[in-house]
Every structure is written in structure tokens, then in C-alpha cells.
Protein backbone atom coordinates (compact mmCIF):
# COMPACT_ATOMS: atom_id res chain seq x y z
CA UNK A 1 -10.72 12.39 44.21
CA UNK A 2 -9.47 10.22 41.78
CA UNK A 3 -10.26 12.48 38.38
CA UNK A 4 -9.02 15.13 40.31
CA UNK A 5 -5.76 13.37 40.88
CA UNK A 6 -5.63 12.22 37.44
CA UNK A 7 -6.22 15.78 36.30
CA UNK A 8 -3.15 17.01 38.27
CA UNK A 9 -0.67 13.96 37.32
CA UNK A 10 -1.25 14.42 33.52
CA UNK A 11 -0.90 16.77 30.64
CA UNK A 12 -3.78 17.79 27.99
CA UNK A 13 -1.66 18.16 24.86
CA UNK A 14 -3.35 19.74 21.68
CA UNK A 15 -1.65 18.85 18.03
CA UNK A 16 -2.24 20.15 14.50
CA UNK A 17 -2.56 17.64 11.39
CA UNK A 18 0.67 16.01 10.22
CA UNK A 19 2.59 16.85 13.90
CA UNK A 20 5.42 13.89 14.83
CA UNK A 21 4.30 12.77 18.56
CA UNK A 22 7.42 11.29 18.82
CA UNK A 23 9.86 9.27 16.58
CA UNK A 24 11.06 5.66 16.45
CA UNK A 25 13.89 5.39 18.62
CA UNK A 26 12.95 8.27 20.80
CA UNK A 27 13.65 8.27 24.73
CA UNK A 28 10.02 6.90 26.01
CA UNK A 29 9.10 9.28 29.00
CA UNK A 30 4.94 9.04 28.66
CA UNK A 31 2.04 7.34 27.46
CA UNK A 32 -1.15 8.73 26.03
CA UNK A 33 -4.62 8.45 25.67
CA UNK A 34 -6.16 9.66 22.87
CA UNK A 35 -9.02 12.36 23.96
CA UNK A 36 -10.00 13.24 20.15
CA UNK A 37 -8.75 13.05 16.56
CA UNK A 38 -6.83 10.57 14.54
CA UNK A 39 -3.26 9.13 15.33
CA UNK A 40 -1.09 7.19 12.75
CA UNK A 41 1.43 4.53 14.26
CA UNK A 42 4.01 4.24 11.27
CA UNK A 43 5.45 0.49 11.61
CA UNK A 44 8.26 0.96 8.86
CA UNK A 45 11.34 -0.37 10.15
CA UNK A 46 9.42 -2.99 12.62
CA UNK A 47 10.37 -6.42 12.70
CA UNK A 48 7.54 -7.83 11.42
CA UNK A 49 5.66 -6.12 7.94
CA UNK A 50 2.86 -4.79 8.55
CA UNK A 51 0.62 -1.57 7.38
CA UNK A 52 0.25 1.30 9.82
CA UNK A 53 -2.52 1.46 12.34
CA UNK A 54 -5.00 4.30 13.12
CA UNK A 55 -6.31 5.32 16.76
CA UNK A 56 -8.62 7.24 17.84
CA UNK A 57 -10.61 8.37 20.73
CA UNK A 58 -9.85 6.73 24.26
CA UNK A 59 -6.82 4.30 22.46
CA UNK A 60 -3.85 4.07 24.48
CA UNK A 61 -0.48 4.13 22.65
CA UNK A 62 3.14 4.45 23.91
CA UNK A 63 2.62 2.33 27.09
CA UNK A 64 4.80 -0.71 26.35
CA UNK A 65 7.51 1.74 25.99
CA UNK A 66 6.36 4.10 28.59
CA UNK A 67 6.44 1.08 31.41
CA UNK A 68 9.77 -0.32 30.59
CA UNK A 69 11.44 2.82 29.66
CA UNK A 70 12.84 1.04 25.97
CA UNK A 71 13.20 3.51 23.04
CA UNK A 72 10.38 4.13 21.07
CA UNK A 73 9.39 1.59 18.84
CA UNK A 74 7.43 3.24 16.00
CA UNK A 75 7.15 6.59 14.64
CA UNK A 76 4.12 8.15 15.63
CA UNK A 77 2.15 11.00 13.78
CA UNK A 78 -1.29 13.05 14.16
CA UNK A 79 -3.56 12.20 11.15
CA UNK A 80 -5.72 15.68 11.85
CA UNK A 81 -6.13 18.32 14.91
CA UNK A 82 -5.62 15.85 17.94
CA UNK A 83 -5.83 16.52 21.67
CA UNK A 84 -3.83 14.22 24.20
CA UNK A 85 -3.78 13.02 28.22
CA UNK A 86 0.07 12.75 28.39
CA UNK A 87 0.99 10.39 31.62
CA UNK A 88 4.61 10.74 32.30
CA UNK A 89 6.74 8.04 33.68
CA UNK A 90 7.96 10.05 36.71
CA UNK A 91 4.84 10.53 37.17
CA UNK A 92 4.05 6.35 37.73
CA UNK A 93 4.46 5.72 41.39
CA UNK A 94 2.40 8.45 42.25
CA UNK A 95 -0.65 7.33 40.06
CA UNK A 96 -0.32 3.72 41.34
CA UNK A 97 -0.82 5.27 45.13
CA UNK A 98 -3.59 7.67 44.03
CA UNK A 99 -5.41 6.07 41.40
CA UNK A 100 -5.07 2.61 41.69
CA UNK A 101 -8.05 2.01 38.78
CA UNK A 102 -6.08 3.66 36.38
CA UNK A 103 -3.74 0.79 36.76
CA UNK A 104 -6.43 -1.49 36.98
CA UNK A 105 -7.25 -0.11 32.86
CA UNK A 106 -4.06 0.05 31.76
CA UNK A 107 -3.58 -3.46 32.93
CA UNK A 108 -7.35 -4.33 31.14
CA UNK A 109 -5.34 -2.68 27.78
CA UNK A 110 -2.92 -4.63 27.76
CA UNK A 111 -4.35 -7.77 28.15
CA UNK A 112 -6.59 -6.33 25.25
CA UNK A 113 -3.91 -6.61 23.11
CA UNK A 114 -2.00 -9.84 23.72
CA UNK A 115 -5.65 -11.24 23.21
CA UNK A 116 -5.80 -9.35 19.81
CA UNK A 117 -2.11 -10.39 19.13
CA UNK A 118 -3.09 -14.31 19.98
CA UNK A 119 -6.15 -14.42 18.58
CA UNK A 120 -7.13 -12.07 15.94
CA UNK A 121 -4.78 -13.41 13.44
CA UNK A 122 -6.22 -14.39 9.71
CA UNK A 123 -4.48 -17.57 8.67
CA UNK A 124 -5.75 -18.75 5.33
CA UNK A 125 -9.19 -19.64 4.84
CA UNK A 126 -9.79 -18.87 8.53
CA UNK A 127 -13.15 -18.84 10.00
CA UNK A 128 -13.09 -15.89 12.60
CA UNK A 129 -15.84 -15.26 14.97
CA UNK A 130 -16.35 -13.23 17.99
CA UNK A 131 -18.58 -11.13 20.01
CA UNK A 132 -18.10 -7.13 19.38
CA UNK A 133 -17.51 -6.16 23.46
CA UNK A 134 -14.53 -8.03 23.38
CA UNK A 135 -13.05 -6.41 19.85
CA UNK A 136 -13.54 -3.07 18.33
CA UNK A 137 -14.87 -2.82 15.13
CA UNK A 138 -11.50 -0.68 13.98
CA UNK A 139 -9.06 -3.49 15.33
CA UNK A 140 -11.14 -6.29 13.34
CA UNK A 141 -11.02 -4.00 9.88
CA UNK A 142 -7.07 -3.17 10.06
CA UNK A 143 -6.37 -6.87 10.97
CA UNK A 144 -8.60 -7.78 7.76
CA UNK A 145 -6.54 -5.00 5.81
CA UNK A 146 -3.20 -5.40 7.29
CA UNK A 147 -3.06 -8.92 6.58
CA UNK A 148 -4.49 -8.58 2.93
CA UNK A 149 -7.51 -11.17 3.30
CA UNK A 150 -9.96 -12.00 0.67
CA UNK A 151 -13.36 -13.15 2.74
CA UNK A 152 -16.77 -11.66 4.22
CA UNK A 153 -16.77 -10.16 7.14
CA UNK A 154 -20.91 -10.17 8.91
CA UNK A 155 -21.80 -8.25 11.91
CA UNK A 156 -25.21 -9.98 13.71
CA UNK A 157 -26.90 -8.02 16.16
CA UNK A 158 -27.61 -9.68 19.56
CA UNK A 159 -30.69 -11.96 18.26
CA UNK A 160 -27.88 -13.07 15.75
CA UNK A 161 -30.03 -11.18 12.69
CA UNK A 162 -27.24 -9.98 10.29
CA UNK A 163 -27.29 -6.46 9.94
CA UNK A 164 -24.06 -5.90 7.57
CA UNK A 165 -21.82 -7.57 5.56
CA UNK A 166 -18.81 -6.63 3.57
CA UNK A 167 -16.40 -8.26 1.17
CA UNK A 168 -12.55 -7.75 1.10
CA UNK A 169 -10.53 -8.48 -1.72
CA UNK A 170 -6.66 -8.49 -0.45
CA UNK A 171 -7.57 -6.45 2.06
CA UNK A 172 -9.56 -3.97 0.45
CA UNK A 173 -13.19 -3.64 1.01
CA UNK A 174 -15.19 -3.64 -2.25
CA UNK A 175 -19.04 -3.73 -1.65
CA UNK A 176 -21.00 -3.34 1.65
CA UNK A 177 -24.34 -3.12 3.22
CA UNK A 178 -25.30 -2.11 6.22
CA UNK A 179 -29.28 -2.11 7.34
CA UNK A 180 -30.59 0.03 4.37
CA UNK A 181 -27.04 1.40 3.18
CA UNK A 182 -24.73 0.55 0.54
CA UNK A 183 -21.29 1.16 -0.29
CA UNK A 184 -19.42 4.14 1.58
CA UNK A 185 -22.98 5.30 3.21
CA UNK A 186 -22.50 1.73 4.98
CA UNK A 187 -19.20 2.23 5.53
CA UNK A 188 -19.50 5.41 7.43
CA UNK A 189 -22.87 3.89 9.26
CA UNK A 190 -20.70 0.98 10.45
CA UNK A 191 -18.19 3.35 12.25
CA UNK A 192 -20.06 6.00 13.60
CA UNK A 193 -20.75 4.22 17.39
CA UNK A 194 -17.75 3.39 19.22
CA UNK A 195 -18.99 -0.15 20.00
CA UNK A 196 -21.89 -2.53 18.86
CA UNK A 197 -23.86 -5.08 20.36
CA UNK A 198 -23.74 -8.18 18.74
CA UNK A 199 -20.70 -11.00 17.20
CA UNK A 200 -19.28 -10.60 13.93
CA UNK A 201 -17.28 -13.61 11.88
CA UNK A 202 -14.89 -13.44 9.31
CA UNK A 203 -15.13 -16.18 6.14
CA UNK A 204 -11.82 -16.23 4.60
CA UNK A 205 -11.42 -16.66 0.99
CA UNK A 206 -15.56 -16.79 0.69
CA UNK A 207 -17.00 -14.45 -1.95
CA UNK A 208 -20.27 -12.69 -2.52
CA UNK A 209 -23.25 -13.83 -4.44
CA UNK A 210 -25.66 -12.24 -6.19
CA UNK A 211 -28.63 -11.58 -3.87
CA UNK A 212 -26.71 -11.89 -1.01
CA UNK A 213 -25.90 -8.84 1.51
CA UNK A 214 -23.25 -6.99 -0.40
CA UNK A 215 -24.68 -3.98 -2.45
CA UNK A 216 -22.41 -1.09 -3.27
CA UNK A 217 -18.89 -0.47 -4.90
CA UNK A 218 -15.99 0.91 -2.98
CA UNK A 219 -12.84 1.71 -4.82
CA UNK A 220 -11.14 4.15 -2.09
CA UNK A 221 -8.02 2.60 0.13
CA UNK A 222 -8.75 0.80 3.21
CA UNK A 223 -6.40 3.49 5.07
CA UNK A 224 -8.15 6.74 3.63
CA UNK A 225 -11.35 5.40 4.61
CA UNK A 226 -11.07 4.13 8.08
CA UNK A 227 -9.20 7.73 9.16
CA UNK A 228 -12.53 9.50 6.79
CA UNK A 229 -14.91 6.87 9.06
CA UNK A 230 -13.46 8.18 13.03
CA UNK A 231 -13.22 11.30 11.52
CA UNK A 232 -17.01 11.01 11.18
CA UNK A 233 -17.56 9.28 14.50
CA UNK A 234 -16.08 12.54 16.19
CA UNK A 235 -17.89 14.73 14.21
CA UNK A 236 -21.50 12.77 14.94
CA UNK A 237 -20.54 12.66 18.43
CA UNK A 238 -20.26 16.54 18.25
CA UNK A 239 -23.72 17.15 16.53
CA UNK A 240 -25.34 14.66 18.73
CA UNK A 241 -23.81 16.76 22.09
CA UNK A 242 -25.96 19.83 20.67
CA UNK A 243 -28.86 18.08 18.93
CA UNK A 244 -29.78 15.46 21.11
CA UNK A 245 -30.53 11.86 20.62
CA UNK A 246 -32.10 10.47 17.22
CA UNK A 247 -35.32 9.88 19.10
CA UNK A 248 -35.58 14.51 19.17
CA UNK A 249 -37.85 15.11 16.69
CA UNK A 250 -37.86 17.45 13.94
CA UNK A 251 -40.95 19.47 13.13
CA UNK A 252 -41.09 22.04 9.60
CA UNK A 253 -41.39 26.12 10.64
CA UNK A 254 -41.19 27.22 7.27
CA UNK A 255 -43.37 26.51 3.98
CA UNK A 256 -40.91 26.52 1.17
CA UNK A 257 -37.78 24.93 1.14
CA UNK A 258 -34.76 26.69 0.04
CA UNK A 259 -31.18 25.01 1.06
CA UNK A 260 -28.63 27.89 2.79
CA UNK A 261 -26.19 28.94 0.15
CA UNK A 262 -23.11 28.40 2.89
CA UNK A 263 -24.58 24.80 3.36
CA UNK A 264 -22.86 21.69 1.13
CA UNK A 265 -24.42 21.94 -1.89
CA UNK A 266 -24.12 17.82 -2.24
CA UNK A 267 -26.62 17.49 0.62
CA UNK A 268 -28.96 19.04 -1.32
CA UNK A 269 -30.89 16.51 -2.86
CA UNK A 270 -30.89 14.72 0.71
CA UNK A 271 -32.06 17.66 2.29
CA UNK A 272 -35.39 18.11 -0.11
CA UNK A 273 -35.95 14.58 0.82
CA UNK A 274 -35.92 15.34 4.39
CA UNK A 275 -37.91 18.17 3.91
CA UNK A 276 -40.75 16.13 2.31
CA UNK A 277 -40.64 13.15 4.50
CA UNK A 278 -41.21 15.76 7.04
CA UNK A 279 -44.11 17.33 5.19
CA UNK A 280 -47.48 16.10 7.48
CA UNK A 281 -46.13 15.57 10.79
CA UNK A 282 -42.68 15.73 12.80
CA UNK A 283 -40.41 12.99 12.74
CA UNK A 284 -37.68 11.74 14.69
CA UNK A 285 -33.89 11.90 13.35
CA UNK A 286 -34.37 7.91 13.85
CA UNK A 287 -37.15 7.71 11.43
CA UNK A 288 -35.45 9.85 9.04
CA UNK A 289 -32.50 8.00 8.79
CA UNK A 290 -34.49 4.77 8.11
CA UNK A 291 -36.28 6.79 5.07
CA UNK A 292 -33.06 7.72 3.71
CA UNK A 293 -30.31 6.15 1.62
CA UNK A 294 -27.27 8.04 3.77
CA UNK A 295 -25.51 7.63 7.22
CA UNK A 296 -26.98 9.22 10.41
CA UNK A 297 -23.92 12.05 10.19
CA UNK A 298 -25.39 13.49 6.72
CA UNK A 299 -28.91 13.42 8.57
CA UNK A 300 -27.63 15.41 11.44
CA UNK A 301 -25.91 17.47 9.16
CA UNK A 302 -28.74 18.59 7.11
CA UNK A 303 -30.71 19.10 9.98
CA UNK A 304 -28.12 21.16 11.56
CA UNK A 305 -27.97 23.54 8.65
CA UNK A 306 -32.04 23.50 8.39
CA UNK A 307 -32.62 24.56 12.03
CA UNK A 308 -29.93 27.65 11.41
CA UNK A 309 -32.03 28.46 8.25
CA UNK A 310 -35.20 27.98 10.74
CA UNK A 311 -36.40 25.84 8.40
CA UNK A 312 -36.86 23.10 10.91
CA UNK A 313 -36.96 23.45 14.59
CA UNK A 314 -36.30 20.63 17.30
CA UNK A 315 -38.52 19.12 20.10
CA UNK A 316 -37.12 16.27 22.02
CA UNK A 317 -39.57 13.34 22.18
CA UNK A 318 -40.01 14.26 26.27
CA UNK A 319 -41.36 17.90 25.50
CA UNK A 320 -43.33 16.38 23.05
CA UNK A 321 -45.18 13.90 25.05
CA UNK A 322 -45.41 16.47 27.70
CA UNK A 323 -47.39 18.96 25.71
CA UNK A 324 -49.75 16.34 24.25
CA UNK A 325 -50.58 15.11 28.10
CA UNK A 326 -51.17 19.14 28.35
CA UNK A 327 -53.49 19.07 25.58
């Protein structure tokens, strides 16, 4: 009842790259949720300086606004395709009576961010620590860009094991490992889950070592990547929707490789890799991406383009257990 209600007191709203959602100063007559792409809030012209945040899927922006109908605050801007749930003010009073738990999240948002406001703030040479269900992975980066900090940021997993570690330098991130990865392969590895299980802490002003965590180079801005990285969390979630899990195997059809001409010629060299780890036996996506030096999107991806080529073909691990029982 309630979806359904939802469903009939908002708007789905589909945007092209570079579209103005609406502009600072703008009558405020909605909020949105963000259902899939990448939104830019532009905060030139706000009181205090600071660079422009990203969103993506399942943020909530426009609400402040939206619930006590003040002008528009920022400019805000689609950073690629984006689709939206538009909830119009008018619309309020009847969501409160029908969907009472929709309150219940927006209230849970908020309170989100006057946390984040009161306590994710970087002071100099500020020891920051917290556990990664009660802050996103993207709000911890753009506080660590936005306020220019030079430090290591760690993410532990929940037997406090570090599994990745990166060092800013005025808020832009220079080397990183994560597991097996370095530099941008990390970067996009970190990213492509929504959430993590585990804490993460911040060292101010503390720099790498040699033999420490931090491996590979990155020279790109802080902004370009973190819109590349949910850019690749929505395409992963895609190939995962019609691949399955990384515990579906993949099993070799074919004898000789040959990489499709209409595939990215980059992945190449990945690809051949694949193709010989998979050589004896089938293999899960898992176990690929732990023989690999690249994110779990490139692994789909190659995969992807192998099973059109009918190079490969896919079993989930189920089917497979099933037919060895059989056997």
C-alpha cells in the first residue's frame, strides 16, 4: 500500500548530462531522491567556501528547502543521464497520512546530516575515526577534499584488518591500495559497493612510508574521479543485475582466444589473462578478481564481452553444485 501510494504522490523525472535541476534562488516546490546517475550541488555564492558536492543513487537533495518553502539555496546540475523521484510540497500532508515511514527516512536524513555537519569536520591534525554504517564512503572523501587535508585515510574491515589506505595531499589523493590494487584500480574498487562493513580513521597531517599500504600514483582531480568512481558503481550494479553474483562461475567454450573487435581494446591484455587463469577449470568472477591487478567492473566487463563472443559461458555456483550431486 505504501509503494503504491508513494508511486502515485511522486514524479519519475529523467535528465540528460549537463541539465540545471533548478537554480539558486529558485521557488523550492519538491525534493528528490536520486534513483540513478550523478548530481552536482554547485555551492558558489554560499556563505561558507566550500567545493561542490556529488550525489548519487538514493541521496536526497532539495529537502531543507522543500520543507520550509525558502528559495533555493544552491544551483543544482546533472553530472550525466540522471533519473529522479520528484516529491512535491503540495504533495506533503498527504504523504505524512499515507506513508508515515517515508517521514520516518526523511527525518533519519536529516539527522544524517547535522551528524555529518557536527562531526565530520577536519580541524588540523585531527584524528577522525568512525564506523562505515554510520558514514558513506563518498561523504568521508569530499569532506577530506573539500577541506583540503593532508593525512591517511584507512578503511579496517570488521576484525579491524586494514584493507586500504590512501594518502591526501591538500585534498587530493595521491597513492592508494586497496586489497591487491593500486592507484585508480583501488580507487574504483573502493567505490564500487554502496556501503562497507568495517570503521575507517583519518590521520591528519600523517604521511606515507615506504613499505607501508600506499602503492600507486594518482594525479587526476579529486572531483573527476569521485563522479568517474559512482559512475562505475552504477555501471557494476548493472552488469551484476544480468551476470549474477561474483560467486557465478565462468567456464571456457572456445579453444583460442581472440578479443571481439567492438570490445575496448585496453582490456585486452586483462582479458588474455582471464582467459588463461581460466585455462584447467572454471572459476568464479571472485577468484578472478583476486588473480588480477584491476577492479571487479573491468572483470565483469571482460567477461561480458567474452560470453557475447561465446568465448566463455556462465554457470552460477548453485547449478554447478547441482550437476556434480547429479553426477
Amino acid at each position: 500500500m505504501e509503494l503504491r501510494a508513494i508511486g502515485e504522490l511522486s514524479q519519475v523525472q529523467h535528465l540528460s548530462d549537463a541539465e540545471v535541476i533548478y537554480p539558486r534562488g529558485a521557488e523550492s516546490d519538491a525534493l528528490y531522491i536520486i534513483n540513478r546517475g550523478v548530481v552536482e550541488v554547485d555551492h558558489t555564492g554560499s556563505k561558507r567556501a566550500q567545493a561542490n558536492t556529488y550525489l548519487s543513487r538514493g541521496d536526497m537533495f532539495g529537502d531543507l528547502e522543500a520543507l520550509t518553502g525558502q528559495p533555493r539555496s544552491h544551483l543544482v546540475r546533472t553530472r550525466e543521464p540522471v533519473s529522479l523521484q520528484a516529491f512535491r510540497s503540495s504533495d506533503f500532508p498527504e504523504l505524512v497520512r499515507r506513508v508515515p515511514t517515508f517521514f520516518k527516512y526523511l527525518c533519519e536524513q536529516l539527522a544524517f546530516r547535522l551528524l555529518h555537519e557536527n562531526d565530520v569536520v577536519l580541524p588540523h591534525c585531527l584524528e577522525l575515526s568512525g564506523s562505515l554504517s554510520n558514514f558513506d564512503l563518498t561523504t568521508i572523501y569530499q569532506t577530506i577534499t573539500h577541506s583540503a587535508q593532508t593525512g591517511e585515510l584507512r578503511i579496517m574491515d570488521e576484525h579491524e584488518k586494514t584493507i586500504s589506505a590512501f594518502f591526501f595531499e591538500e585534498g587530493q589523493p595521491r597513492r592508494g591500495k586497496f586489497q591487491h590494487l593500486f592507484g585508480e584500480e583501488a580507487f574504483w574498487q573502493l567505490f564500487l559497493k554502496e556501503s562497507l562493513e568495517g570503521t575507517f580513521s583519518f590521520s591528519s597531517g600523517t604521511r606515507s612510508t615506504p613499505g607501508d599500504l600506499i602503492g600507486g600514483e594518482l594525479d587526476r582531480h579529486p572531483s573527476d574521479m569521485l563522479i568517474s568512481a559512482l559512475q562505475h558503481r552504477d555501471e557494476y550494479d548493472v552488469l551484476r543485475q544480468q551476470m549474477g553474483e561474483n560467486t557465478t562461475l565462468v567456464r571456457r567454450q572456445k579453444l583460442n582466444f581472440a578479443w571481439p573487435p567492438n570490445a575496448n581494446a585496453d582490456l585486452e591484455p586483462i582479458a588474455e589473462q582471464i582467459w588463461q587463469v581460466a585455462y584447467s577449470a572454471p572459476i568464479s568472477l571472485a577468484g578472478l578478481y583476486e588473480k588480477c591487478p584491476v577492479c571487479e567492473l573491468k572483470i565483469y566487463r571482460i567477461v561480458s564481452a567474452l560470453v557475447q563472443s561465446e568465448h566463455f559461458g556462465l554457470v552460477t555456483r548453485e547449478v554447478s553444485e547441482t550437476a556434480s550431486m547429479v553426477a
